[in-house]
Protein backbone atom coordinates (compact mmCIF):
# COMPACT_ATOMS: atom_id res chain seq x y z
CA UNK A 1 0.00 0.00 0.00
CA UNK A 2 1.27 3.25 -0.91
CA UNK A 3 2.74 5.04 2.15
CA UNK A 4 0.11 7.94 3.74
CA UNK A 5 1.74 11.30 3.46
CA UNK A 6 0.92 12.72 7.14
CA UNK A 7 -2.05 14.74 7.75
CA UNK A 8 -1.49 18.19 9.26
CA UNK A 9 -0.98 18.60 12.86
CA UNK A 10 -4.03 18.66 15.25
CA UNK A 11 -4.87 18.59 18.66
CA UNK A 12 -5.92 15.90 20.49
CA UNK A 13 -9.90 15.91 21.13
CA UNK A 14 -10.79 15.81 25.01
CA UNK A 15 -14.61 15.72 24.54
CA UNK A 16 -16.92 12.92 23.70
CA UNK A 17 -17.32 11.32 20.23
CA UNK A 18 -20.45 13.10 19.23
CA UNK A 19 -19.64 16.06 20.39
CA UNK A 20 -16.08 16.51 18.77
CA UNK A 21 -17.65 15.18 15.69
CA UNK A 22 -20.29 18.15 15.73
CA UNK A 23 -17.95 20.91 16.71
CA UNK A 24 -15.75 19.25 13.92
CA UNK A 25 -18.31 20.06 11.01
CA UNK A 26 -19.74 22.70 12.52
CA UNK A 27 -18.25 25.00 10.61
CA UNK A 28 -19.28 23.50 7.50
CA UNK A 29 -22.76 23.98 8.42
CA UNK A 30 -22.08 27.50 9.31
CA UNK A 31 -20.48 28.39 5.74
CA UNK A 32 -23.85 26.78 4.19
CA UNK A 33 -25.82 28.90 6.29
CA UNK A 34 -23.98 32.06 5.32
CA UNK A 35 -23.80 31.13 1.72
CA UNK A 36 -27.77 30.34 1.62
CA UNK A 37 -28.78 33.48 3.86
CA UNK A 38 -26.39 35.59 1.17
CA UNK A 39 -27.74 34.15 -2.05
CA UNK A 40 -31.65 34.57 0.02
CA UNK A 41 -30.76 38.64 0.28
CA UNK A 42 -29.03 38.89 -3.08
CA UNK A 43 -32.63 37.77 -4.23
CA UNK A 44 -33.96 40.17 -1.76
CA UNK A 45 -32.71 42.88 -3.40
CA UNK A 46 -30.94 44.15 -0.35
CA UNK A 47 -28.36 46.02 -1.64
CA UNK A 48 -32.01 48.59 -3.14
CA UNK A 49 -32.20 48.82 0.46
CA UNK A 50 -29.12 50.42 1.76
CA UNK A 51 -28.06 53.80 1.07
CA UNK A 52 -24.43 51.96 -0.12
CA UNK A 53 -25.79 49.71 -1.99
CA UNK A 54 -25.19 50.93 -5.45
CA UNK A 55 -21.30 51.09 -4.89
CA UNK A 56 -21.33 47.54 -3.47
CA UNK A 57 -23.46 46.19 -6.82
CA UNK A 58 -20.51 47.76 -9.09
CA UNK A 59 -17.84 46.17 -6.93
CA UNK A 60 -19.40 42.59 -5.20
CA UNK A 61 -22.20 40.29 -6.44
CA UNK A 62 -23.73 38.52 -3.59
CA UNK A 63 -24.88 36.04 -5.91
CA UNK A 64 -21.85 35.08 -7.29
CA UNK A 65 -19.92 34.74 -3.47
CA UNK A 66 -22.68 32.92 -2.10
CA UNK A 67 -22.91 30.20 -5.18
CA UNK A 68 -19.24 29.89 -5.29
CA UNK A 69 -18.89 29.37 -1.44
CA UNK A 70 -21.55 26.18 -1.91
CA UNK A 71 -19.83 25.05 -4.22
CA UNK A 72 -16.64 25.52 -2.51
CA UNK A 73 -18.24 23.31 0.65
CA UNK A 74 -19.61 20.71 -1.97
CA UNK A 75 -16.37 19.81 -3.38
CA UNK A 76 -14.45 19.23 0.29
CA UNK A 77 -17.10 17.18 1.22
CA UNK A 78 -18.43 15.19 -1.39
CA UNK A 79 -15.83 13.25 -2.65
CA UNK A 80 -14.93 12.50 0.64
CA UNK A 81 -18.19 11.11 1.69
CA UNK A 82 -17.76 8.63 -1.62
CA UNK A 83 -14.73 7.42 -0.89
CA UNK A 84 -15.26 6.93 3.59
CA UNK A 85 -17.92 4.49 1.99
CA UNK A 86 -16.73 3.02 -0.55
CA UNK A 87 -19.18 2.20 -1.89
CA UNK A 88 -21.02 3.81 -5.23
CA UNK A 89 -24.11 2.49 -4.70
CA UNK A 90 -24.79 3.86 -1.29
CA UNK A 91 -23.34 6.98 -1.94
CA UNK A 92 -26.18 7.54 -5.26
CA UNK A 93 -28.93 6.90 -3.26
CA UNK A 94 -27.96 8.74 -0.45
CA UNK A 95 -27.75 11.64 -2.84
CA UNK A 96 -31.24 10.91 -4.76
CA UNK A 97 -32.82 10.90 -1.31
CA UNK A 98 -30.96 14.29 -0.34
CA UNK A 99 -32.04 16.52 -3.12
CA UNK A 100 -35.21 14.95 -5.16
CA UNK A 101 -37.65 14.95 -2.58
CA UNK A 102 -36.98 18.32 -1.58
CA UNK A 103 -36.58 19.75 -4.74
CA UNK A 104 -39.95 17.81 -5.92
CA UNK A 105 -41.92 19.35 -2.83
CA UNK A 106 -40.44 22.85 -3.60
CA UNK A 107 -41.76 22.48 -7.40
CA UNK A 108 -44.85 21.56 -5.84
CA UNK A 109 -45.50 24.63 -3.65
CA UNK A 110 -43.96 27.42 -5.85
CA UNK A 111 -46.65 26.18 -8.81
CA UNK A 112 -49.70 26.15 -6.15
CA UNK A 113 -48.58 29.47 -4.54
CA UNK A 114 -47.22 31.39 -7.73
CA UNK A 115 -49.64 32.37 -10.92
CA UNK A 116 -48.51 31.11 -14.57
CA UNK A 117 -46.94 34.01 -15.31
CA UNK A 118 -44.67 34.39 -12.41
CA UNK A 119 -41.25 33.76 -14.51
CA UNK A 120 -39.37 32.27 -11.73
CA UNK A 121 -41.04 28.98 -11.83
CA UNK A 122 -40.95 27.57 -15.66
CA UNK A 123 -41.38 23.96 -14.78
CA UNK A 124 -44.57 22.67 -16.72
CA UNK A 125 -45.36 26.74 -17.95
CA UNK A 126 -42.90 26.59 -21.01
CA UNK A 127 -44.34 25.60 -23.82
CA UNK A 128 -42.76 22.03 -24.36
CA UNK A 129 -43.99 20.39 -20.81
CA UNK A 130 -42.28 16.90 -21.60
CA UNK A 131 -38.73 18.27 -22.32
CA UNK A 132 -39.15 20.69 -19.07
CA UNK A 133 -40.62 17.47 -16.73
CA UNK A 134 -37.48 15.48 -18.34
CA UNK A 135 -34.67 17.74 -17.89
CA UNK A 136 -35.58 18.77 -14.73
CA UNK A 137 -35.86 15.67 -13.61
CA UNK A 138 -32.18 14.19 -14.85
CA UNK A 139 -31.42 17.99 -13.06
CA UNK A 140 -29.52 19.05 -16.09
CA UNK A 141 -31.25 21.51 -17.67
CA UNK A 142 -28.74 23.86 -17.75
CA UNK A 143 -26.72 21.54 -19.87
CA UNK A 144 -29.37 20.41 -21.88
CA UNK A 145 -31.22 23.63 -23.77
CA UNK A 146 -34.05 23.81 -21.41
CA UNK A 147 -35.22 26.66 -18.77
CA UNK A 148 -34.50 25.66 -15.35
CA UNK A 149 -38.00 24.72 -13.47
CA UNK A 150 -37.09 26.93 -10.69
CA UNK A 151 -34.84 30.04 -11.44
CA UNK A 152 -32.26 28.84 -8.48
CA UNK A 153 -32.34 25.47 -9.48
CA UNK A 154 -29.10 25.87 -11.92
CA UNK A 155 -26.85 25.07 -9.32
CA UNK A 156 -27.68 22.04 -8.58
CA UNK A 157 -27.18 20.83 -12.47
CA UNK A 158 -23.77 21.40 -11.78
CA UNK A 159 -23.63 20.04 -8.36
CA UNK A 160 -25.15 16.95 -10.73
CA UNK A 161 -22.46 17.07 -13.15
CA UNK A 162 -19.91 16.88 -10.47
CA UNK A 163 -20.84 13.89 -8.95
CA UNK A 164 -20.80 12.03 -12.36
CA UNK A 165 -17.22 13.41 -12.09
CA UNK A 166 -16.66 12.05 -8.73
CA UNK A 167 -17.99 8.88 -9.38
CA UNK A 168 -16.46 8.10 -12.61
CA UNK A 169 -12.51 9.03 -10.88
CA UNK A 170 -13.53 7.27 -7.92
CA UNK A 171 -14.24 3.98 -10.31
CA UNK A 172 -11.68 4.20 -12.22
CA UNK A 173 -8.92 4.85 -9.21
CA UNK A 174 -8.11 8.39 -10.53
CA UNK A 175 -9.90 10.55 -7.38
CA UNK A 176 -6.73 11.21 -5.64
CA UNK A 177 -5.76 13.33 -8.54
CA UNK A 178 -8.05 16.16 -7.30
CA UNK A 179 -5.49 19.12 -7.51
CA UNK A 180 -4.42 18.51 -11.30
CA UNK A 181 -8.03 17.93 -12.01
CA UNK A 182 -8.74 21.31 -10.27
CA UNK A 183 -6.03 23.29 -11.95
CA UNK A 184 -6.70 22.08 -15.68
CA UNK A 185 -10.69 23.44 -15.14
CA UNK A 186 -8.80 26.49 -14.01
CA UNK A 187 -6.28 26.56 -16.52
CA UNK A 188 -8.84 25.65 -19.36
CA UNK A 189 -11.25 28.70 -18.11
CA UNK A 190 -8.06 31.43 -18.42
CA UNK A 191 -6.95 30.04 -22.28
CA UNK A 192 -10.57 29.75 -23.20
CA UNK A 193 -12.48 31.87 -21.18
CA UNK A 194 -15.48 33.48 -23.80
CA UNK A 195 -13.89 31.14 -26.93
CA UNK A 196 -16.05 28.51 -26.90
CA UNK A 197 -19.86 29.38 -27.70
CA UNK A 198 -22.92 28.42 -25.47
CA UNK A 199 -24.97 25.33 -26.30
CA UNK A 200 -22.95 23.97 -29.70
CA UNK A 201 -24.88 20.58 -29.30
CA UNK A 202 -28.23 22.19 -29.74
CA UNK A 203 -26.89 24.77 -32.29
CA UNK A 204 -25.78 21.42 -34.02
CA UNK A 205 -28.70 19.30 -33.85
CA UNK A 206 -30.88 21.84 -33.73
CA UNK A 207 -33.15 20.51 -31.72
CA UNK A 208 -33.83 20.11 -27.66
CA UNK A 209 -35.67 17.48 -27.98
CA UNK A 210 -33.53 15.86 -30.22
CA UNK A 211 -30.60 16.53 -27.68
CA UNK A 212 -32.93 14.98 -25.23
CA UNK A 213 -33.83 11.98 -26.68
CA UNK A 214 -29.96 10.96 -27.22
CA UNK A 215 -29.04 11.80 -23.36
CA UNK A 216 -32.07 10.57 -22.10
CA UNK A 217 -31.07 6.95 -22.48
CA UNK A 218 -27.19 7.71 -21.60
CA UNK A 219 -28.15 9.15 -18.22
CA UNK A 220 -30.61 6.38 -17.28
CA UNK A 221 -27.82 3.68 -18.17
CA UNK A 222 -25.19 5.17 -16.33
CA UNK A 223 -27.62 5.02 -13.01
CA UNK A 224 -28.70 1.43 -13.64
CA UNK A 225 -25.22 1.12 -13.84
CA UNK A 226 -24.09 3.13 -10.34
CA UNK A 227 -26.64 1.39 -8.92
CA UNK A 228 -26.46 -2.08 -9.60
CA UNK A 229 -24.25 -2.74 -6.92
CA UNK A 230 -21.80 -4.99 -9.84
CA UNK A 231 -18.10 -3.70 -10.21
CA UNK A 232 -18.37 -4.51 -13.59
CA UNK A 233 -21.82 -2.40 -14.29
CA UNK A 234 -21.45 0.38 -11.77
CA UNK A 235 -17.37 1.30 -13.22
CA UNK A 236 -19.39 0.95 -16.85
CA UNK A 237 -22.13 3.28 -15.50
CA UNK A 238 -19.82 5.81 -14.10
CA UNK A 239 -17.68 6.39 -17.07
CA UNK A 240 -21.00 6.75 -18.82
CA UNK A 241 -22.41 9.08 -16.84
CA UNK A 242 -18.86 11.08 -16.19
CA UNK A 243 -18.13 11.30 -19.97
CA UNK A 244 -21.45 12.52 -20.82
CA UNK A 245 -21.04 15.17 -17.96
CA UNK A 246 -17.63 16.50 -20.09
CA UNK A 247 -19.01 16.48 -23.30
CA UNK A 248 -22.13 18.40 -21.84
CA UNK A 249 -20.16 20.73 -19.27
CA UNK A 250 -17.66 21.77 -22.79
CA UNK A 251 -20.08 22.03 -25.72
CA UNK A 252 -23.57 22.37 -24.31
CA UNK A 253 -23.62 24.94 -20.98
CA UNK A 254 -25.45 27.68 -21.07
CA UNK A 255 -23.15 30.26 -19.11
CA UNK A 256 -20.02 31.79 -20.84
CA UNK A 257 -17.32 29.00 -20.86
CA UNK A 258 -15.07 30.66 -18.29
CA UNK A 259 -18.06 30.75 -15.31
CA UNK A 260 -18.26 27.51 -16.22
CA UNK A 261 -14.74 25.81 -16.64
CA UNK A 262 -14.50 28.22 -12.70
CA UNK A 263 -17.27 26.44 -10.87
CA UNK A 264 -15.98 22.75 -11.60
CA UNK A 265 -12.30 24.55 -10.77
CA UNK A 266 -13.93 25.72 -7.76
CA UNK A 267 -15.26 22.29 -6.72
CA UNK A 268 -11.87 20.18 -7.27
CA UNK A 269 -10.13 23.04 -5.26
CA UNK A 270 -12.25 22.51 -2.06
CA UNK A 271 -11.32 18.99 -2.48
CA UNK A 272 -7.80 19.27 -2.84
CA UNK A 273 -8.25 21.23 0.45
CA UNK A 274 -9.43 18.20 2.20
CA UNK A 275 -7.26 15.81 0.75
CA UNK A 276 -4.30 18.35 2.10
CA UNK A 277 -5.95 18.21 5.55
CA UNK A 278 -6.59 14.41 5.58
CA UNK A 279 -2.58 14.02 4.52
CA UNK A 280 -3.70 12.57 0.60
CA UNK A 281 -2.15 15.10 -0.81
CA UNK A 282 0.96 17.20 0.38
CA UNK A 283 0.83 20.81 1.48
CA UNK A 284 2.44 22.35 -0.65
CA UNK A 285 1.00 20.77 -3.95
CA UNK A 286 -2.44 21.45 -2.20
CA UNK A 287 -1.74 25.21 -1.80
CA UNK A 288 -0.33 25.94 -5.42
CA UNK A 289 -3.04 24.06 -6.75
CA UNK A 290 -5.73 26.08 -4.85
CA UNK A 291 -3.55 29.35 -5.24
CA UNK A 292 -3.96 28.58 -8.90
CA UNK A 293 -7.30 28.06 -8.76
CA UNK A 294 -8.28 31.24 -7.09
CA UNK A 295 -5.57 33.27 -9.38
CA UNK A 296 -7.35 31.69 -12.44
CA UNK A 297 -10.76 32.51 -10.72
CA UNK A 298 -9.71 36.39 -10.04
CA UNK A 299 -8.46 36.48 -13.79
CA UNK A 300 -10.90 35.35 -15.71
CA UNK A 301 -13.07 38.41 -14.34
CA UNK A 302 -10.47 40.66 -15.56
CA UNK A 303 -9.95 39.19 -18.89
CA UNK A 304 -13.75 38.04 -19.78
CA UNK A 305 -16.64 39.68 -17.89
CA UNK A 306 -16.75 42.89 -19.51
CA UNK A 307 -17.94 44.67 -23.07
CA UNK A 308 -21.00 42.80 -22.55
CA UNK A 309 -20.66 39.35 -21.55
CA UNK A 310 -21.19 40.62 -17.30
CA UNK A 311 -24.59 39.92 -18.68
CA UNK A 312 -24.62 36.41 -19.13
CA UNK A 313 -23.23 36.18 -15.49
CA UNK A 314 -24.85 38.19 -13.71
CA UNK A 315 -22.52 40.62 -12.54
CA UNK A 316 -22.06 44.23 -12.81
CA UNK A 317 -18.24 44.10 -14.34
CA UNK A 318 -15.25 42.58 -13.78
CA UNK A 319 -14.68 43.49 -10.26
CA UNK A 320 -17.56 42.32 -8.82
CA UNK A 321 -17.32 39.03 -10.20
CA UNK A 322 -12.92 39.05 -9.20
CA UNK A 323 -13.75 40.28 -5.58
CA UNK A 324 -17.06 37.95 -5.03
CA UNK A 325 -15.22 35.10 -6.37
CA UNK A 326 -12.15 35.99 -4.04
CA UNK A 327 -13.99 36.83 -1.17
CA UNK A 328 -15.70 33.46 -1.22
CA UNK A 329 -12.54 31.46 -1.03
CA UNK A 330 -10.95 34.16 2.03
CA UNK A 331 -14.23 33.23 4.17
CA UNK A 332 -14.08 29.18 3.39
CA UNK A 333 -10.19 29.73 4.12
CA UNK A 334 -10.98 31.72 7.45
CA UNK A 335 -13.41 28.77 8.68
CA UNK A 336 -11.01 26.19 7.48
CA UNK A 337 -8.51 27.34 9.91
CA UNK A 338 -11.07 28.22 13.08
CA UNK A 339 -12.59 24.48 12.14
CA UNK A 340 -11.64 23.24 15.92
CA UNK A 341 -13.85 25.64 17.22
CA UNK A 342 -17.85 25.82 18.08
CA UNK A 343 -19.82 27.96 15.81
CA UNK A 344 -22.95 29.55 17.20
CA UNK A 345 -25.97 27.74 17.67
CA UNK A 346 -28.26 29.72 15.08
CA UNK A 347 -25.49 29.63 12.54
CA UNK A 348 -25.26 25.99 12.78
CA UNK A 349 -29.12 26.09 12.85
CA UNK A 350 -29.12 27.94 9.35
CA UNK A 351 -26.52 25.72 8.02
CA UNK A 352 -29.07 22.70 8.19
CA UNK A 353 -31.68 24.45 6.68
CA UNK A 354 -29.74 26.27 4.10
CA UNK A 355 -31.38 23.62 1.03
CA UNK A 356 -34.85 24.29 2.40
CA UNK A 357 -34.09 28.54 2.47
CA UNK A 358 -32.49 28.10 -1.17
CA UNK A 359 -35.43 26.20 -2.68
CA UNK A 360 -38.35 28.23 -1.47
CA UNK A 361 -36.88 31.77 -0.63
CA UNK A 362 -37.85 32.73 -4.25
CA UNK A 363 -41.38 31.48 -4.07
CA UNK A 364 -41.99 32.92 -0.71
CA UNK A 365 -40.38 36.34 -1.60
CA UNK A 366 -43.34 36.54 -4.80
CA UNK A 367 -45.97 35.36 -2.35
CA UNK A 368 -45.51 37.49 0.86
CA UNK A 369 -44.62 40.69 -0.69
CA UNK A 370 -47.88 41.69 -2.46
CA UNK A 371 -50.16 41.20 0.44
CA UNK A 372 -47.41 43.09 1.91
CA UNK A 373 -47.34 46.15 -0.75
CA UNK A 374 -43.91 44.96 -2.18
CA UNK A 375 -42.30 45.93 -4.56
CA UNK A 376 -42.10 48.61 -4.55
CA UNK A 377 -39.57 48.66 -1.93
CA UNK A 378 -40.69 50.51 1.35
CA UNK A 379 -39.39 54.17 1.54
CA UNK A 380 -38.61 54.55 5.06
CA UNK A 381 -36.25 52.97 7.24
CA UNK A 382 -38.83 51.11 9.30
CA UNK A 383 -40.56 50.08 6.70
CA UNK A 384 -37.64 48.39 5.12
CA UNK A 385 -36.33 46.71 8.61
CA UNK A 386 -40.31 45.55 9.18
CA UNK A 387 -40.23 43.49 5.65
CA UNK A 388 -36.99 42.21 5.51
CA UNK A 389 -37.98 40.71 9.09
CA UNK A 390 -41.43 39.79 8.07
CA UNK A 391 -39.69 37.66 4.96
CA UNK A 392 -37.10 36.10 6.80
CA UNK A 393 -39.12 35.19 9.49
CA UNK A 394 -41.51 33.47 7.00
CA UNK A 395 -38.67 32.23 5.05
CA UNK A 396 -37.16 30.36 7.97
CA UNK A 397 -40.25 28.72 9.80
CA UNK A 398 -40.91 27.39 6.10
CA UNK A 399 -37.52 26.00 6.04
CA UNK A 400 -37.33 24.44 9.34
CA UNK A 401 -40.98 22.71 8.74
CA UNK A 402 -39.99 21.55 5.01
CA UNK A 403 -36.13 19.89 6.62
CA UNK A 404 -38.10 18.38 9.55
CA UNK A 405 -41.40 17.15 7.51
CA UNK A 406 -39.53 16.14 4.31
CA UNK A 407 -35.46 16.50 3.84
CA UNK A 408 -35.14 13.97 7.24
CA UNK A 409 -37.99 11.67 6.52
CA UNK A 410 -36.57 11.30 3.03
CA UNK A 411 -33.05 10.78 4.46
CA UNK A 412 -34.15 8.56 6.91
CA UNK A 413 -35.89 7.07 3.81
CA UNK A 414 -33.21 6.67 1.86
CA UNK A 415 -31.28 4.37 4.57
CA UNK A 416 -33.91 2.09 4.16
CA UNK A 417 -33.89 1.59 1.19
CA UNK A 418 -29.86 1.18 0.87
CA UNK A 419 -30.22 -1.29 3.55
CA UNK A 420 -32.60 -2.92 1.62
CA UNK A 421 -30.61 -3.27 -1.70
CA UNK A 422 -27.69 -4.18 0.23
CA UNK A 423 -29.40 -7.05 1.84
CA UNK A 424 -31.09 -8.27 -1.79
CA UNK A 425 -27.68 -7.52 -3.33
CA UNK A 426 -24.54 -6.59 -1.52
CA UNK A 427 -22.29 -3.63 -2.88
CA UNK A 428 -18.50 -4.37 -3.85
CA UNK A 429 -16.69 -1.04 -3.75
CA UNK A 430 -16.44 1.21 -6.28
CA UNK A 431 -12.73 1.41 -6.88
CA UNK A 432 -9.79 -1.02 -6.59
CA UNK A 433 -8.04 1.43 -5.18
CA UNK A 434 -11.08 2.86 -2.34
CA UNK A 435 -9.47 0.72 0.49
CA UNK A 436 -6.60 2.30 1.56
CA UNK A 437 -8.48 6.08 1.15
CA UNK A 438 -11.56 4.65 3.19
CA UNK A 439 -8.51 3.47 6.24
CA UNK A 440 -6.87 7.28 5.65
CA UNK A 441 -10.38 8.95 6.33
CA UNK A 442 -11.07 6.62 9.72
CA UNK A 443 -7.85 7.17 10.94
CA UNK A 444 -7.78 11.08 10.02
CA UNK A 445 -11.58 10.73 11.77
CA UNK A 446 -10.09 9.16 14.48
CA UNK A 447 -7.29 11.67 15.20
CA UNK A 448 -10.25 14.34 15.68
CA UNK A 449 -12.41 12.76 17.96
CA UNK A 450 -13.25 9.16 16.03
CA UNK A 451 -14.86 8.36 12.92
CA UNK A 452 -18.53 8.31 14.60
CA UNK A 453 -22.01 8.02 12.89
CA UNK A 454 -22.58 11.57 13.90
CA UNK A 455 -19.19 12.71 11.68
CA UNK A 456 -20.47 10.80 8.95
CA UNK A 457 -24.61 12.55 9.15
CA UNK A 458 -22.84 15.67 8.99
CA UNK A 459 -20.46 14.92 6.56
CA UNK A 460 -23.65 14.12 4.51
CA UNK A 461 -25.54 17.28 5.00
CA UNK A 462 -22.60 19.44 4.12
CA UNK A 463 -23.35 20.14 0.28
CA UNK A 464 -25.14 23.11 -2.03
CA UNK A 465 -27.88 20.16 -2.17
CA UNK A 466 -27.98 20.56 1.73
């Protein structure tokens, strides 16, 4: 077995199991309850609100730093829940079970509460309902041509796309090549950046449906495949589902390639951050390859998002998407390094409901504002404080009711029914080569208090996908 590179030096853990575990990952769960609260007031319009606001809109998009830090979060913690299993199978339904229900019951709610021509729900009100129902439902739509069922719900194509990434290294033994990974999205972003035109597929087939009916069939035989629980079928599946994620995430994305090329950059960076902390990868390779990527991320606004193209991302110039972008890796850097410590409560609090806030803030903020008189935006400085507590107030108690009625009865769910599958078939792991990484993570776990089942519910929640 190839000799483990030590991990960084920590201190010993005094307190109990559970408790390390949770202070641990606590500050994972605070950085998703930042990042969701951020993206929630970016949505808001709260920068209409402040007397500052216009100078912060030219300079930072709240948007862009709250995306990027999810996706920051989902790529040190993803991979690394694959390979502690070991096991593809398990890792695929735990996933399904994460986002689907949530995301179905959020669909559900924003068509009942929100008329037909409300434009931030699309799902079923486009035209084409059976390429909307499919698309959304593989969750790449932003790949694929088609208008996103629920304006927010881009992200998680991407966080989609990356696990068919994930998996397909993980199968094939390549996984612990994270920070080369990380710095070719990077380096392919800076050399070509606005080169490559959105959505050549369709342009070439000229058709979505047509596009459709040829991934369609690819993406449902790549998760027979992950989930068959046969080395043979699931490394098969995988590559399927991985290659079709490349030629997709290249030829077919809707954004500008560089915001693109970035985001899968962004998400191999924050794993080669916890491969550098478990001792898989050395320090120094771990910090030129994130320097790298946060150089190439800083760049690319420089060089691309200007004479128009800002646009198509969303951002007010180049500095706004530079500094949001930069910004986003200083505060996941910040928590990285006060990790041993406990984060407060509430912030902890947000963290787990930060999938529930993402998925309905937009729904809620077109409901409760007309009764309310809003927009316009309230003149005074009471009036303003009064709705932006009214909202979040309502945004919250909808959250916390929609993760404890639905997100842990579908996880709980979801344990079932890997339990079951294992029992009528029994998963072989996913990688020759998953062993030795799945001994690294319970010793690393066991360093910092012991590899408990509390460490590894955490380690599950702490994704964009929640």
């Amino acid at each position: 077995m190839k000799k483990l590179i030590p991990p960084f030096p920590r201190r010993k853990a005094t307190a109990a199991p559970g408790s390390a575990a949770g202070a641990r990952l606590g500050w994972l769960d605070a950085l998703r309850g930042i990042a969701a609260l951020v993206v929630v007031l970016h949505h808001f319009d709260v920068l209409r609100m402040l007397p500052f606001g216009g100078m912060v809109w030219r300079n930072f998009d709240l948007g862009v730093f709250g995306v990027m830090l999810f996706f920051i979060v989902s790529g040190y913690i993803i991979p690394a829940s694959l390979e502690r299993r070991g096991d593809v199978r398990a890792f695929w339904i735990g996933r399904l079970f994460r986002i689907y229900p949530a995301v179905i019951v959020a669909f559900a709610a924003a068509i009942m509460m929100l008329p037909a021509g409300d434009g931030s729900v699309a799902l079923l009100r486009t035209g084409d309902d059976l390429a909307s129902l499919v698309a959304n439902g593989l969750m790449l739509q932003d790949m694929l041509g088609v208008i996103n069922g629920m304006n927010v719900t881009w992200t998680l194509c991407y966080e989609m796309v990356f696990y068919f990434f994930v998996t397909a290294l993980f199968t094939r033994g390549l996984h612990r090549h994270s920070a080369p990974i990380a710095v070719a999205f990077a380096g392919a972003a800076l050399a070509i950046g606005t080169a490559l035109a959105p959505q050549l597929l369709i342009t070439g087939l000229g058709s979505v449906r047509l596009l459709l009916l040829i991934v369609t069939p690819i993406v449902l035989l790549g998760f027979w495949g992950v989930l068959s629980g046969n080395r043979k079928a699931t490394a098969a599946g995988a590559l399927l589902l991985g290659g079709l994620g490349l030629v997709l995430v290249t030829l077919n994305s809707r954004a500008v390639a560089f915001e693109t090329l970035m985001i899968f950059a962004t998400m191999f960076g924050g794993t080669v951050v916890h491969r550098a902390q478990h001792g898989t990868i050395r320090r120094v390779p771990a910090l030129l390859a994130c320097g790298s990527v946060v150089a190439a991320g800083v760049l690319v606004g420089w060089l691309y998002n200007r004479n128009g193209v800002q646009e198509s991302t969303w951002t007010s110039g180049w500095k706004a998407w530079s500094l949001s972008y930069l910004a986003a890796w200083i505060l996941f850097g910040l928590f990285f390094l006060l990790r041993g410590r406990r984060f407060p409560k509430p912030l902890t609090w947000l963290g787990a409901i930060s999938f529930s806030m993402y998925l309905l803030h937009f729904p809620l903020l077109r409901t409760v504002g007309p009764p309310l008189g809003v927009p316009p935006m309230p003149e005074s400085t009471l009036g303003k404080v009064a709705w932006t507590a009214i909202f979040l107030t309502v945004l919250m108690a909808a959250s916390h009711l929609m993760y404890r009625l639905v997100e842990l009865p579908a996880q709980r769910l979801g344990k079932r029914v890997q339990r079951a599958a294992d029992r009528r078939r029994p998963a072989v792991a996913g990688a020759a080569a998953a062993a030795p990484d799945a001994i690294l993570h319970r010793q690393a776990e066991g360093g910092e208090g012991g590899g408990s089942g509390a460490a590894r519910a955490q380690g599950e929640k702490a994704s964009v996908s929640g």
